[in-house]
PDB file of N, CA and C in Angstrom:
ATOM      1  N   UNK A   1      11.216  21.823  -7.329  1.00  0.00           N
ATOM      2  CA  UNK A   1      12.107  21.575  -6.233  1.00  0.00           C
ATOM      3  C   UNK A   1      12.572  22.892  -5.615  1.00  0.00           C
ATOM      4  N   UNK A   2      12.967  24.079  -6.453  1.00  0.00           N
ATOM      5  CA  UNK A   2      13.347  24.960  -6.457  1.00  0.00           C
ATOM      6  C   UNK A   2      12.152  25.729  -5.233  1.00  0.00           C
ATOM      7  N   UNK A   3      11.025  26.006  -5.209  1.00  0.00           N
ATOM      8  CA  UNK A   3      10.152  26.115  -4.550  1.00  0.00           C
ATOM      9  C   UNK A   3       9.640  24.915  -3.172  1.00  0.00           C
ATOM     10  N   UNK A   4      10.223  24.270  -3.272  1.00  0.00           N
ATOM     11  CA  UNK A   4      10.065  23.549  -2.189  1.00  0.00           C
ATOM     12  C   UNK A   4      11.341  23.747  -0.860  1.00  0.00           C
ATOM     13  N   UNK A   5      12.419  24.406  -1.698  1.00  0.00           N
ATOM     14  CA  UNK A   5      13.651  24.954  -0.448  1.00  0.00           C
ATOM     15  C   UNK A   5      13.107  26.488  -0.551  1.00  0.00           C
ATOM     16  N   UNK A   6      12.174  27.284  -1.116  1.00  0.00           N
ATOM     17  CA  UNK A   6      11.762  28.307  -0.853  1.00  0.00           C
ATOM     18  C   UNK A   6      10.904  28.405   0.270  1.00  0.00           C
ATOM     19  N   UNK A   7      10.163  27.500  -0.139  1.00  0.00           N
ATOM     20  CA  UNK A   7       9.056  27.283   1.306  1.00  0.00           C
ATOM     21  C   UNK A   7      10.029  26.821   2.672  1.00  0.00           C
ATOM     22  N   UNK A   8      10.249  25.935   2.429  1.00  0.00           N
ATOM     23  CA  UNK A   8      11.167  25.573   3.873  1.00  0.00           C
ATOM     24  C   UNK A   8      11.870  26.629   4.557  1.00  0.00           C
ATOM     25  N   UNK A   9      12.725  27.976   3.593  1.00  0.00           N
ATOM     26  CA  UNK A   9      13.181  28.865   4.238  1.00  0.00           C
ATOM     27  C   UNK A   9      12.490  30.002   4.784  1.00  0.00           C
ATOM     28  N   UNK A  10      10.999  30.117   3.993  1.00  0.00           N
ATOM     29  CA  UNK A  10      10.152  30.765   4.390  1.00  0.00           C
ATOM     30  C   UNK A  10       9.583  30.209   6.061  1.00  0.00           C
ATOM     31  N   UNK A  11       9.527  29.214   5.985  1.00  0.00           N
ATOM     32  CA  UNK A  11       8.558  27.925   7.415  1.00  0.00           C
ATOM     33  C   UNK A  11       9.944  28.715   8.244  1.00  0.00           C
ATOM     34  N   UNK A  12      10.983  28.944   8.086  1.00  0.00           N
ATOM     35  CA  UNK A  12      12.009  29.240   8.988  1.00  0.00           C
ATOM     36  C   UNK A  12      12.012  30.657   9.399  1.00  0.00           C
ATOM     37  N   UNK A  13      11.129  31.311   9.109  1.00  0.00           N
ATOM     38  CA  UNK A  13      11.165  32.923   9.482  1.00  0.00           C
ATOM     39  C   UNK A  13       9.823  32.825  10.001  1.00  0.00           C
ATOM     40  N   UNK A  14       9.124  32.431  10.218  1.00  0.00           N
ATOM     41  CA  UNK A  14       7.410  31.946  10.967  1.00  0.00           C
ATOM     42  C   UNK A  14       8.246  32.034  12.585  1.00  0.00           C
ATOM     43  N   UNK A  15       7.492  32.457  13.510  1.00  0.00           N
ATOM     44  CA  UNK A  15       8.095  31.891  14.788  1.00  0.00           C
ATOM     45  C   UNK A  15       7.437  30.741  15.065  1.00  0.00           C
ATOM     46  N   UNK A  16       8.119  29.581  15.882  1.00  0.00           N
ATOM     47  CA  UNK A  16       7.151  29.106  16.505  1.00  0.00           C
ATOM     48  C   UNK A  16       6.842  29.422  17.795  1.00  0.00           C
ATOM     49  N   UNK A  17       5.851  28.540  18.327  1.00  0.00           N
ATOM     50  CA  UNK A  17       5.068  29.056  19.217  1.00  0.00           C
ATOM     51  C   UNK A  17       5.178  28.191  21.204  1.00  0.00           C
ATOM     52  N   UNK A  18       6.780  28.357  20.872  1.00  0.00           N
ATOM     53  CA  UNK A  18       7.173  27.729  22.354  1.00  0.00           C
ATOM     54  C   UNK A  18       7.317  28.509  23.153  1.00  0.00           C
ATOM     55  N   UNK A  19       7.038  28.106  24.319  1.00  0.00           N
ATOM     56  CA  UNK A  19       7.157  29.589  25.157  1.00  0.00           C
ATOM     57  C   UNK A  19       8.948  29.230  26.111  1.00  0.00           C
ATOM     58  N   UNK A  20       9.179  29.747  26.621  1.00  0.00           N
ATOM     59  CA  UNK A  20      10.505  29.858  26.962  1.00  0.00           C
ATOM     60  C   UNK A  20      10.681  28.708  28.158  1.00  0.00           C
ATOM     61  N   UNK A  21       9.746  28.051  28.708  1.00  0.00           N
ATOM     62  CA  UNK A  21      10.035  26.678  29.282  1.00  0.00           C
ATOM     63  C   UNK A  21       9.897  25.414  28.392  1.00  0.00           C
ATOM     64  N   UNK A  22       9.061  25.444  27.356  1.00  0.00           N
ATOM     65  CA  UNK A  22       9.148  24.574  26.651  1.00  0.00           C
ATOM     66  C   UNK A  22      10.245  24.641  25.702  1.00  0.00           C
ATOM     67  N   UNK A  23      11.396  25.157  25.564  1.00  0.00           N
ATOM     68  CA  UNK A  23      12.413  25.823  24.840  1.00  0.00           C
ATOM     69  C   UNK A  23      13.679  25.523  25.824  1.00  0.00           C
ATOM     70  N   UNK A  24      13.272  25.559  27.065  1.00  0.00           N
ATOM     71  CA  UNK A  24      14.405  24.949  28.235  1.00  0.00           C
ATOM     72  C   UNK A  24      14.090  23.272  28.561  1.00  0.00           C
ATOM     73  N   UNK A  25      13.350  23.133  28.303  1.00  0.00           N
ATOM     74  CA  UNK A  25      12.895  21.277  28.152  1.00  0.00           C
ATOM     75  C   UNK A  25      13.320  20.991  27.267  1.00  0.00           C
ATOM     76  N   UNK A  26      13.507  21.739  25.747  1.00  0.00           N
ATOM     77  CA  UNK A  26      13.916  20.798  24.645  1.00  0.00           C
ATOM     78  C   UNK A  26      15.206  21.011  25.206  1.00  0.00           C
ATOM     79  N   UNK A  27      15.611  21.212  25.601  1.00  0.00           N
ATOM     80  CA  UNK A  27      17.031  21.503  25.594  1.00  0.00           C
ATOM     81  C   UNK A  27      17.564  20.220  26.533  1.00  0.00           C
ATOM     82  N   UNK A  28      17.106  20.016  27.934  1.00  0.00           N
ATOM     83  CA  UNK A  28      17.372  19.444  28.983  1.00  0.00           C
ATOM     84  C   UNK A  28      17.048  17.793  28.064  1.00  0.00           C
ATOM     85  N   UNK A  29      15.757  17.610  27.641  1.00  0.00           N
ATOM     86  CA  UNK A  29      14.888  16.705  26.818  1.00  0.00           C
ATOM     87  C   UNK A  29      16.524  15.942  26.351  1.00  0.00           C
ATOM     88  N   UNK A  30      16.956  17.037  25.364  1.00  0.00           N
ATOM     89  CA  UNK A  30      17.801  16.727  24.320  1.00  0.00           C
ATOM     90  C   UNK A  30      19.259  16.003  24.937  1.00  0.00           C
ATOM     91  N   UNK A  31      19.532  16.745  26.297  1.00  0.00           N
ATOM     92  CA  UNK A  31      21.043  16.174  26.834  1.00  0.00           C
ATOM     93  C   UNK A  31      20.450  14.969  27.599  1.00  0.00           C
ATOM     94  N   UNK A  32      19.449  15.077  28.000  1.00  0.00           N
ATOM     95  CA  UNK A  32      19.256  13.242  28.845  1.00  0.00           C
ATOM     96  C   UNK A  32      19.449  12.522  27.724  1.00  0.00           C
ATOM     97  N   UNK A  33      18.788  12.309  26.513  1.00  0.00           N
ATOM     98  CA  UNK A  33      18.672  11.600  25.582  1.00  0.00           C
ATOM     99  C   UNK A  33      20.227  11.493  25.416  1.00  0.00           C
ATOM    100  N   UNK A  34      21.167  12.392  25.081  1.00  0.00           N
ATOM    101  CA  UNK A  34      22.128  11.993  24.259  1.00  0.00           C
ATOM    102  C   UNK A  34      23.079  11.280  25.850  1.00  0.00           C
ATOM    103  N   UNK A  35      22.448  11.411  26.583  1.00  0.00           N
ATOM    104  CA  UNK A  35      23.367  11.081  27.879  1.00  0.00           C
ATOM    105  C   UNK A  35      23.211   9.902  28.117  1.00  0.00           C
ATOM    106  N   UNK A  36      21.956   9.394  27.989  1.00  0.00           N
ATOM    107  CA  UNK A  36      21.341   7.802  27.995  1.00  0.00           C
ATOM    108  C   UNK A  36      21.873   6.932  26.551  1.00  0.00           C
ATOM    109  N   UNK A  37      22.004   7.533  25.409  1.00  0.00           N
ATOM    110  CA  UNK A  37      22.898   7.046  24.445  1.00  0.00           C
ATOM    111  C   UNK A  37      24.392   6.509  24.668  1.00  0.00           C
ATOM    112  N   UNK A  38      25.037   7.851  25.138  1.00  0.00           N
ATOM    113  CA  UNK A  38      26.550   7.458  26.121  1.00  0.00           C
ATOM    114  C   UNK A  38      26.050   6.672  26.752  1.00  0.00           C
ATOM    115  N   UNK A  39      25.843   6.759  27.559  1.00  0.00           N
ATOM    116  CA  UNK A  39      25.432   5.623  28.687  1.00  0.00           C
ATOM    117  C   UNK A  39      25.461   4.262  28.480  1.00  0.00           C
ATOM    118  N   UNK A  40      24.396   4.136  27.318  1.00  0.00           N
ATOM    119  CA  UNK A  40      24.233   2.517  26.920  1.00  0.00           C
ATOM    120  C   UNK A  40      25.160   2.406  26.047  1.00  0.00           C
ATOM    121  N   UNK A  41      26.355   3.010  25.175  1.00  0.00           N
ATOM    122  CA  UNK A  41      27.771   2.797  24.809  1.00  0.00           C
ATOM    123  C   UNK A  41      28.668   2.330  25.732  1.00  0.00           C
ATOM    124  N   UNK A  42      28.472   3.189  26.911  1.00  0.00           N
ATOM    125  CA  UNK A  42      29.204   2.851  27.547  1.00  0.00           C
ATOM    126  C   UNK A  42      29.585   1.716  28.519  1.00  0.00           C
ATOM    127  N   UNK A  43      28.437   1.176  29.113  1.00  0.00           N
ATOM    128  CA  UNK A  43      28.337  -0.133  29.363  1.00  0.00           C
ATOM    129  C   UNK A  43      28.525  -1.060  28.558  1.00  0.00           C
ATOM    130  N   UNK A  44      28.296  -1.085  27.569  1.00  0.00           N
ATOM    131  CA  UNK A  44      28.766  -2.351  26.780  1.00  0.00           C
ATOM    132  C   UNK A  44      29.744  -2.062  26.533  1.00  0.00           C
ATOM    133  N   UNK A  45      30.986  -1.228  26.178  1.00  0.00           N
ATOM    134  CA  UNK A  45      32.108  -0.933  26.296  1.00  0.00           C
ATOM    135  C   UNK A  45      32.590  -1.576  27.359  1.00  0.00           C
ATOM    136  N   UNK A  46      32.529  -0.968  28.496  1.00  0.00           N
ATOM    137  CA  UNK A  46      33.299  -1.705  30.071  1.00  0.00           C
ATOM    138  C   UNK A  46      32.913  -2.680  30.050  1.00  0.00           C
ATOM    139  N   UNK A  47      31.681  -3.549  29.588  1.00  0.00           N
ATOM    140  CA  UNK A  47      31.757  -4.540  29.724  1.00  0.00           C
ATOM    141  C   UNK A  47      32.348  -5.822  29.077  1.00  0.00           C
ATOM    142  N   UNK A  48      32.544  -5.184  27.756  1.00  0.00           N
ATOM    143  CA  UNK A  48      33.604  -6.078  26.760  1.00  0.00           C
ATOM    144  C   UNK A  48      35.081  -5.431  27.590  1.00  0.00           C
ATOM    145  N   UNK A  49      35.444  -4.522  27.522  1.00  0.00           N
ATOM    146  CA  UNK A  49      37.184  -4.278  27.641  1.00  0.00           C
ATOM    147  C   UNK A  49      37.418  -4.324  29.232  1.00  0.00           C
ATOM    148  N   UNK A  50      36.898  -4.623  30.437  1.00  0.00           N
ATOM    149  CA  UNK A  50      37.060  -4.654  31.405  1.00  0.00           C
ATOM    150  C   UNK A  50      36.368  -5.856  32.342  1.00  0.00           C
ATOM    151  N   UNK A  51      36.286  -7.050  31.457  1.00  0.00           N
ATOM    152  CA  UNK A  51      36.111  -8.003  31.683  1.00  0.00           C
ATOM    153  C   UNK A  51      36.937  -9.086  32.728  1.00  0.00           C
ATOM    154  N   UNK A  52      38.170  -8.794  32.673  1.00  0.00           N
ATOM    155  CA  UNK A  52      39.093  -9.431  33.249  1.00  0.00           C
ATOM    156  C   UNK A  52      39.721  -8.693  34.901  1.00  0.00           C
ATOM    157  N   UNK A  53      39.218  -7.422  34.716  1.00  0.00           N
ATOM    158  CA  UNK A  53      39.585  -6.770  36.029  1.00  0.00           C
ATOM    159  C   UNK A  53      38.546  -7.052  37.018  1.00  0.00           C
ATOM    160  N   UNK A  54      38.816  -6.905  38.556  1.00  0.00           N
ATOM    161  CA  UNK A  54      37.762  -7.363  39.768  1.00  0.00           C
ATOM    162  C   UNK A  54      37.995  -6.401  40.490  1.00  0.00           C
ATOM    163  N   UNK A  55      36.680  -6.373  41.335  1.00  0.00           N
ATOM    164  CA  UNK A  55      36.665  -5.008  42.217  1.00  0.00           C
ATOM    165  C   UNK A  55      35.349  -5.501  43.129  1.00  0.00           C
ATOM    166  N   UNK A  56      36.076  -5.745  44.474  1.00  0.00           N
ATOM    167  CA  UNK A  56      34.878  -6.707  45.344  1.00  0.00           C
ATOM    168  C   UNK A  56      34.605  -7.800  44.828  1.00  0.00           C
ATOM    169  N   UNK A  57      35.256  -8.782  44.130  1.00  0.00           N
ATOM    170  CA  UNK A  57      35.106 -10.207  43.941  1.00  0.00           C
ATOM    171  C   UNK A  57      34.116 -10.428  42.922  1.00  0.00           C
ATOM    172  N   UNK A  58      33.991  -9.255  42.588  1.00  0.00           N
ATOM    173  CA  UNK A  58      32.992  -8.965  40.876  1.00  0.00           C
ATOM    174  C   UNK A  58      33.663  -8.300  39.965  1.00  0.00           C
ATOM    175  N   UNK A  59      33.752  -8.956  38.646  1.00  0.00           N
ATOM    176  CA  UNK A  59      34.013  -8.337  37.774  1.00  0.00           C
ATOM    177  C   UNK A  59      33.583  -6.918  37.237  1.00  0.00           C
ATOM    178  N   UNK A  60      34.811  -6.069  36.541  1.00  0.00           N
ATOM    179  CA  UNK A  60      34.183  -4.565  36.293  1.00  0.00           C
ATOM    180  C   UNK A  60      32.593  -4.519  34.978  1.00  0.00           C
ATOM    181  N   UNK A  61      32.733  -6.154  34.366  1.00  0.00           N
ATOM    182  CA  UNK A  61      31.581  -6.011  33.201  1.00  0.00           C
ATOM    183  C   UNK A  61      30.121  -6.068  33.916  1.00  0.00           C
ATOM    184  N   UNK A  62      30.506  -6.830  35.578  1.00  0.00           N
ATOM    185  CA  UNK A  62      29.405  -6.799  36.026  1.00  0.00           C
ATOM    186  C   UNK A  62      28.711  -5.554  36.553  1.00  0.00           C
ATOM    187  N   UNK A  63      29.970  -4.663  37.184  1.00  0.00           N
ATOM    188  CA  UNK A  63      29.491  -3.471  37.830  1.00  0.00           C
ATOM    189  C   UNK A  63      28.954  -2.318  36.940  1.00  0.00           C
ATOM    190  N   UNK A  64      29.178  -2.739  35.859  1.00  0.00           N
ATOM    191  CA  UNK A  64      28.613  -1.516  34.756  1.00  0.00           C
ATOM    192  C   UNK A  64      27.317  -2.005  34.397  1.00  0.00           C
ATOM    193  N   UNK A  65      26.789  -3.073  34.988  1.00  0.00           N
ATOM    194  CA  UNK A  65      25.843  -3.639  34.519  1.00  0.00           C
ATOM    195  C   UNK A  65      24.900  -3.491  35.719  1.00  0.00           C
ATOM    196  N   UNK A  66      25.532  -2.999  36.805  1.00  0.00           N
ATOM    197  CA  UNK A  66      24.925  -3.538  38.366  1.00  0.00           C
ATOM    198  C   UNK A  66      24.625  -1.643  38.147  1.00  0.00           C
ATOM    199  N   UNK A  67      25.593  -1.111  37.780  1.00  0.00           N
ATOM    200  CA  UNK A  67      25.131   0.458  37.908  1.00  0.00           C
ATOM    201  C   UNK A  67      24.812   1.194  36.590  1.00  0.00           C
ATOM    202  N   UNK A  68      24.744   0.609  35.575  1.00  0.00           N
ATOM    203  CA  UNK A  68      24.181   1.172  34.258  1.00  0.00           C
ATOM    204  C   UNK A  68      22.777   1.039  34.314  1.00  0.00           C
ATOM    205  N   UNK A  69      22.402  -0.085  34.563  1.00  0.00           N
ATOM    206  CA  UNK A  69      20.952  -0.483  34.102  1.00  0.00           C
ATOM    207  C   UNK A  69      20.002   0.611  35.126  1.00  0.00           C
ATOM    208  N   UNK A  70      20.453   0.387  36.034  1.00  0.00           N
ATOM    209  CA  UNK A  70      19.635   1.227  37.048  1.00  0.00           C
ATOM    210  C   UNK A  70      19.545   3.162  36.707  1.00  0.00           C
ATOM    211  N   UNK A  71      20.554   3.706  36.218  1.00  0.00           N
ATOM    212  CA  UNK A  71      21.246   4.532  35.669  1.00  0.00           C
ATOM    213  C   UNK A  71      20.388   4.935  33.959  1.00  0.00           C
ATOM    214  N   UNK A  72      20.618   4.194  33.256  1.00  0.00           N
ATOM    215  CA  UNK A  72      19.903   4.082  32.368  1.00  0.00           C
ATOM    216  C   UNK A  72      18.111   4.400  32.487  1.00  0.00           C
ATOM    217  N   UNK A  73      17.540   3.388  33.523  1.00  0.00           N
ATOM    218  CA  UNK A  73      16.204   3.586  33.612  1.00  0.00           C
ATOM    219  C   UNK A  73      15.688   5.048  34.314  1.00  0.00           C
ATOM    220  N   UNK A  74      16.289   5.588  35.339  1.00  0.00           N
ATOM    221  CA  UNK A  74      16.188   6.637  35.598  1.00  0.00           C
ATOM    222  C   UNK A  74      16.193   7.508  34.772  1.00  0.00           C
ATOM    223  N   UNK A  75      17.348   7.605  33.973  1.00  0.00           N
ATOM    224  CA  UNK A  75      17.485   8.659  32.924  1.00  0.00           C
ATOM    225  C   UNK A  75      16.301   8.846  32.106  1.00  0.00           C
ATOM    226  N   UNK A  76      15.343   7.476  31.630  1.00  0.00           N
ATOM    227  CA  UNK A  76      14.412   7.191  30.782  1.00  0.00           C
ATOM    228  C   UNK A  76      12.895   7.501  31.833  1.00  0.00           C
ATOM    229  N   UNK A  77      12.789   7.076  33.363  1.00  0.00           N
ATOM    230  CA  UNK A  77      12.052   7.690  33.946  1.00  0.00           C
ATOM    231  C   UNK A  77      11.719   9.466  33.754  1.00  0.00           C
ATOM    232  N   UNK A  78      13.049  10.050  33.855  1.00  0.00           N
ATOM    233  CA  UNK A  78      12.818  11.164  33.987  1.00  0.00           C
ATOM    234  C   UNK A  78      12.504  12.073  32.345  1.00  0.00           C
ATOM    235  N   UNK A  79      12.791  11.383  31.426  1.00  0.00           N
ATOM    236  CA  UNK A  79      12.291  11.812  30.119  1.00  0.00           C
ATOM    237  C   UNK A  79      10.899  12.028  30.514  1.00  0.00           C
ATOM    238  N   UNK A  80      10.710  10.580  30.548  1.00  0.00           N
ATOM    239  CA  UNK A  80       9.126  10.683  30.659  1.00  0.00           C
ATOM    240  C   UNK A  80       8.555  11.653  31.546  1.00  0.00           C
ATOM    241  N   UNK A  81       8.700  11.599  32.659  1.00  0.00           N
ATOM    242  CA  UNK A  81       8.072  12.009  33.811  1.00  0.00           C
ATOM    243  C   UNK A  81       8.204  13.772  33.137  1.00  0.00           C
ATOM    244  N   UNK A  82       9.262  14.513  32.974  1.00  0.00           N
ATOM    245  CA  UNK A  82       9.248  15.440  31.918  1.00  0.00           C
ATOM    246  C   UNK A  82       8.416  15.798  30.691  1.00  0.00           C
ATOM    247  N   UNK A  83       8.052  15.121  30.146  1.00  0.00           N
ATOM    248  CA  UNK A  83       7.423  14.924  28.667  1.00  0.00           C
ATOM    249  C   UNK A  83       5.775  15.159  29.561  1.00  0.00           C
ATOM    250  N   UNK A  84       4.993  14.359  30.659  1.00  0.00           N
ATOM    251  CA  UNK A  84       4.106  14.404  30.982  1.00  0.00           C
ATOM    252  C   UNK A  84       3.979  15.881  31.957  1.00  0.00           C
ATOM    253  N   UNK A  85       5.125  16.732  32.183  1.00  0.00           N
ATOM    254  CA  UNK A  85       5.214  17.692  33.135  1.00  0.00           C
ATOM    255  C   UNK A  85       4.696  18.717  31.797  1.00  0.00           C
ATOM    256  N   UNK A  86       5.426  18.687  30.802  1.00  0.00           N
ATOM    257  CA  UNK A  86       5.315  19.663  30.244  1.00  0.00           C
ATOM    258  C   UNK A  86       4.510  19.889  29.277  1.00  0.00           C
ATOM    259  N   UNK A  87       3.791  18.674  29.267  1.00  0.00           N
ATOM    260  CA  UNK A  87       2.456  18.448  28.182  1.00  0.00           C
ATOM    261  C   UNK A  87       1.385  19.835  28.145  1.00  0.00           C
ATOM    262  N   UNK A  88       1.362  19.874  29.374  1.00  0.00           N
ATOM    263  CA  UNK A  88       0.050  20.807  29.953  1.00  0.00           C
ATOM    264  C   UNK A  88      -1.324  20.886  28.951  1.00  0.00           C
ATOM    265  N   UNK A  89      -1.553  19.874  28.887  1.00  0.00           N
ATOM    266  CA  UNK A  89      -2.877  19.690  27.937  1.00  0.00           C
ATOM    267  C   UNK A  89      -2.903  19.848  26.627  1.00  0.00           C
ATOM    268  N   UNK A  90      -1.771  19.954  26.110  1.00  0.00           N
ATOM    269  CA  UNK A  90      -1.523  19.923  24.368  1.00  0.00           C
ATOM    270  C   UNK A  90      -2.560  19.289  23.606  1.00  0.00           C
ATOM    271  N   UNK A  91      -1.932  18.062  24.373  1.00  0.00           N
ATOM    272  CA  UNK A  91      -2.542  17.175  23.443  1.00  0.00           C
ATOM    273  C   UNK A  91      -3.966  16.084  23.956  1.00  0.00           C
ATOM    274  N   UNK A  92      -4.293  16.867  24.821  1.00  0.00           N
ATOM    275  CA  UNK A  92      -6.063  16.393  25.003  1.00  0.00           C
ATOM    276  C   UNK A  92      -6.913  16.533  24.369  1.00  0.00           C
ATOM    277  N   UNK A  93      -7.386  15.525  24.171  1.00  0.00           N
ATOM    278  CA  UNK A  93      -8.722  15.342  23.243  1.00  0.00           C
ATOM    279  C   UNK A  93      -9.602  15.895  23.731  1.00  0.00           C
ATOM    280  N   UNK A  94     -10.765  16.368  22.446  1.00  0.00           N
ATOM    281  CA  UNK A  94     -12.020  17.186  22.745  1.00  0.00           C
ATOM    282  C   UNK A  94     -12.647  15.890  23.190  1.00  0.00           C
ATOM    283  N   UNK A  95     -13.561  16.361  24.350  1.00  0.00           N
ATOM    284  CA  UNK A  95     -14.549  15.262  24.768  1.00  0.00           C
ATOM    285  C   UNK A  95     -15.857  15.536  24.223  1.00  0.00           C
ATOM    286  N   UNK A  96     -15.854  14.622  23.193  1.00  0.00           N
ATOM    287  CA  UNK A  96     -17.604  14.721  22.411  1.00  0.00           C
ATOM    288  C   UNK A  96     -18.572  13.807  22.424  1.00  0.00           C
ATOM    289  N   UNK A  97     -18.302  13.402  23.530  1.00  0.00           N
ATOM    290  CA  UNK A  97     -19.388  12.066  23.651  1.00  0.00           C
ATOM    291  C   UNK A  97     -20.815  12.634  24.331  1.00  0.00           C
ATOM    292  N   UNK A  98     -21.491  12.514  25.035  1.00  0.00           N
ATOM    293  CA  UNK A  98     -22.707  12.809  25.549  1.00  0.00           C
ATOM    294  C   UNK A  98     -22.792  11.695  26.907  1.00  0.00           C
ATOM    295  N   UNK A  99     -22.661  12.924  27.920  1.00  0.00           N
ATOM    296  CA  UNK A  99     -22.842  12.216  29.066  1.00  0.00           C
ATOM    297  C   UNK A  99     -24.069  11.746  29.842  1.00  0.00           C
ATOM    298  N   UNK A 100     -24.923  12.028  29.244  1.00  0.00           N
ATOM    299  CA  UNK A 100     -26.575  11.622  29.841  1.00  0.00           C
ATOM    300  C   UNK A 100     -27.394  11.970  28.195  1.00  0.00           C
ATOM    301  N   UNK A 101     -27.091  10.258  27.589  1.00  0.00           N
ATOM    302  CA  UNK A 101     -28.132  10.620  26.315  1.00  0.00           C
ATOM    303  C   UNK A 101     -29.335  10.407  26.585  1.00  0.00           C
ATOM    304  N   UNK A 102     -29.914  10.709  25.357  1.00  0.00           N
ATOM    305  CA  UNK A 102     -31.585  11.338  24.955  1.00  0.00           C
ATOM    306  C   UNK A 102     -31.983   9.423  25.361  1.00  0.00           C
ATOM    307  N   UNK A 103     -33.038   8.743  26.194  1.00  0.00           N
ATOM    308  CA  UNK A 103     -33.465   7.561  26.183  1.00  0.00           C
ATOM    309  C   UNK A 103     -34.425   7.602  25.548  1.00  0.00           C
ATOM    310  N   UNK A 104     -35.590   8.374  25.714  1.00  0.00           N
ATOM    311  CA  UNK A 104     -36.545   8.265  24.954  1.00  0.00           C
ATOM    312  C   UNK A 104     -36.682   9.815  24.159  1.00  0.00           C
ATOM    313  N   UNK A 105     -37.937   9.607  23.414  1.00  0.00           N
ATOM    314  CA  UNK A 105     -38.079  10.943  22.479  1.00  0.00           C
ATOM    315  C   UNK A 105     -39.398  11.166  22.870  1.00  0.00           C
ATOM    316  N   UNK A 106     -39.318  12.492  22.858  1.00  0.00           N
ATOM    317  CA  UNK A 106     -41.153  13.557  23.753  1.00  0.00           C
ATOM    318  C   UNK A 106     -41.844  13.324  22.492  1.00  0.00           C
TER     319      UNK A 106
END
């Protein structure tokens, strides 16, 4: 065991190998996420404790619902749309197939 928190502190003096935009994405990555967490707390919050108040002849559980959801998906659009910005070919597969095989043999 003793050697297994040796290694781990060793893996921690290795650099890794992000370059300084992928290092500003985790970062941004990291506050949408925890922002879309609030977020979906928070609507169900207003929507239990502000049930009884109206604002335009709609209830406030509705308007957190009329502007969360929409709110929410964006937030989750733009993860993504992020995640595919910053891929830059990581994770593409080698193409090993054969594009004009052998039909017959000489």
């Amino acid at each position: 065991m003793a050697s297994r928190i040796q290694q781990r502190f060793a893996d921690l003096d290795t650099p890794d190998d992000l370059t300084d935009e992928d290092e500003i994405w985790v970062l941004i990555r990291f506050s949408l996420v925890v922002s879309r967490v609030v977020l979906f707390i928070a609507i169900i919050a207003i929507s239990e404790i502000m049930e009884s108040y109206f604002l335009y002849n709609l209830s406030m559980a509705i308007w957190s619902l009329i502007i969360g959801i929409p709110l929410f998906i964006l937030i989750s659009m733009g993860i993504l749309f992020g995640d595919r910005l910053m891929d830059n070919g990581k994770n593409k597969s080698v193409e090993t197939t054969v594009l004009r095989p052998i039909r017959e043999r000489l």
